[in-house]
Protein backbone atom coordinates (compact mmCIF):
# COMPACT_ATOMS: atom_id res chain seq x y z
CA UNK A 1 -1.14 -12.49 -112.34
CA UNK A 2 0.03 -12.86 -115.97
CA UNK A 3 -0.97 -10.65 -118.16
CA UNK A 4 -2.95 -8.30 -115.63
CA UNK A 5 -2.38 -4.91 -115.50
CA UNK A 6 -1.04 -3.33 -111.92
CA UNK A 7 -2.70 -0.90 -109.87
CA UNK A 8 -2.64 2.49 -110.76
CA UNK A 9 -2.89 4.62 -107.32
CA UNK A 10 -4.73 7.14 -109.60
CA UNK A 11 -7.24 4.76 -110.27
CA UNK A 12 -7.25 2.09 -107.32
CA UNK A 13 -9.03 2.99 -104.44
CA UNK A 14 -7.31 2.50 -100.64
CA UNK A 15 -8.11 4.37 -97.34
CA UNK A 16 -6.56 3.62 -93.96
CA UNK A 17 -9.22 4.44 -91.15
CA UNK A 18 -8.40 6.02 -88.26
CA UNK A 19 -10.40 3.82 -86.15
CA UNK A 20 -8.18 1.29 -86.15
CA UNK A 21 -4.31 1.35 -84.61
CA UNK A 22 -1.96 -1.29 -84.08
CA UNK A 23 -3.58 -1.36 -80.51
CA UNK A 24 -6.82 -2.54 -81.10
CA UNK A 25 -6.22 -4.67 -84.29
CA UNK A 26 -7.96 -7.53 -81.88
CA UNK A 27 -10.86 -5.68 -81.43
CA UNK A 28 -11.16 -4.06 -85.50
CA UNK A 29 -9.56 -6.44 -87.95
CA UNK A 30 -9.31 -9.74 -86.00
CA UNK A 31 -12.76 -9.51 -84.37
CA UNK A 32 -14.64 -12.26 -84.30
CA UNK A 33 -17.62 -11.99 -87.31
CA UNK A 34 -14.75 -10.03 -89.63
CA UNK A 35 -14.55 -6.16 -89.39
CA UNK A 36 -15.06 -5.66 -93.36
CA UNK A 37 -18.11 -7.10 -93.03
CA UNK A 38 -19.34 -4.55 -90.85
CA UNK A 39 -18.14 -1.51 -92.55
CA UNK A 40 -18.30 -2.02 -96.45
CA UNK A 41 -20.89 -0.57 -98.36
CA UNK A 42 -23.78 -2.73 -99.92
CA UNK A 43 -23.07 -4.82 -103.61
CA UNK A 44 -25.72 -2.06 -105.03
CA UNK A 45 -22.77 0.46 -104.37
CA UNK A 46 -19.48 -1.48 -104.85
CA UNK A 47 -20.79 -3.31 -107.80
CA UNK A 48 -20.73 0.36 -109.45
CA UNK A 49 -17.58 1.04 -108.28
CA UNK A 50 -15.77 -2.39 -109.45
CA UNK A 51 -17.52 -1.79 -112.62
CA UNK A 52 -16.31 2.18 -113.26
CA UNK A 53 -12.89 0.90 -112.04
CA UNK A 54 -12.40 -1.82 -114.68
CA UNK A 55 -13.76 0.32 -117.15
CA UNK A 56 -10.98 2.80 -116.50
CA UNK A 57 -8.64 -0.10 -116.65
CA UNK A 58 -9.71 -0.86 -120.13
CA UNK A 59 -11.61 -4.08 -119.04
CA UNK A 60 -14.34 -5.50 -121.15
CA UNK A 61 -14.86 -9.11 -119.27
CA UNK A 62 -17.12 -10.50 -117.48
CA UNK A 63 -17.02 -8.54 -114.06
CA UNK A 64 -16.74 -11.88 -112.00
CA UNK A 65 -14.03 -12.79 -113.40
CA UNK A 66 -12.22 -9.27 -112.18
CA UNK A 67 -10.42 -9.01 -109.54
CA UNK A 68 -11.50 -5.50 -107.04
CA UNK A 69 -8.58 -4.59 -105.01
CA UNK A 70 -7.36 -1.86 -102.94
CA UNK A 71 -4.36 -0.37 -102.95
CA UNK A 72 -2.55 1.56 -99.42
CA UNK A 73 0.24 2.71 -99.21
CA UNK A 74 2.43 1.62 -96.46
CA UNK A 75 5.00 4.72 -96.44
């Protein structure tokens, strides 16, 4: 968006899991109930994270107004 800085790899996290392949996308990320749902950590954890990530960012705002992201690569 305007105005918004872009991710920084150095700063943004990303990881690709093994677990899931282009042959069982049906059965990880399409499932039926969500597959994040299932395997991201509680708010008490990524709370901290979103907040040391802004921070590092430079970002005083209110955090629900931020906007957590991930960046993977996809070379």
């Amino acid at each position: 968006m305007k105005g918004e800085p872009l991710e920084d790899p150095a700063r943004t996290p990303g990881a690709i899991s093994p677990a899931v392949t282009q042959a069982n996308l049906k059965s990880t990320i399409y499932r039926k109930g969500g597959y994040t749902s299932g395997i991201r950590p509680s708010t008490s954890v990524t709370g901290k994270e979103k907040a040391l990530n802004a921070a590092s960012y430079g970002y005083k705002g209110p955090m629900g107004d931020a906007e957590y992201d991930h960046l993977i690569s996809c070379s």
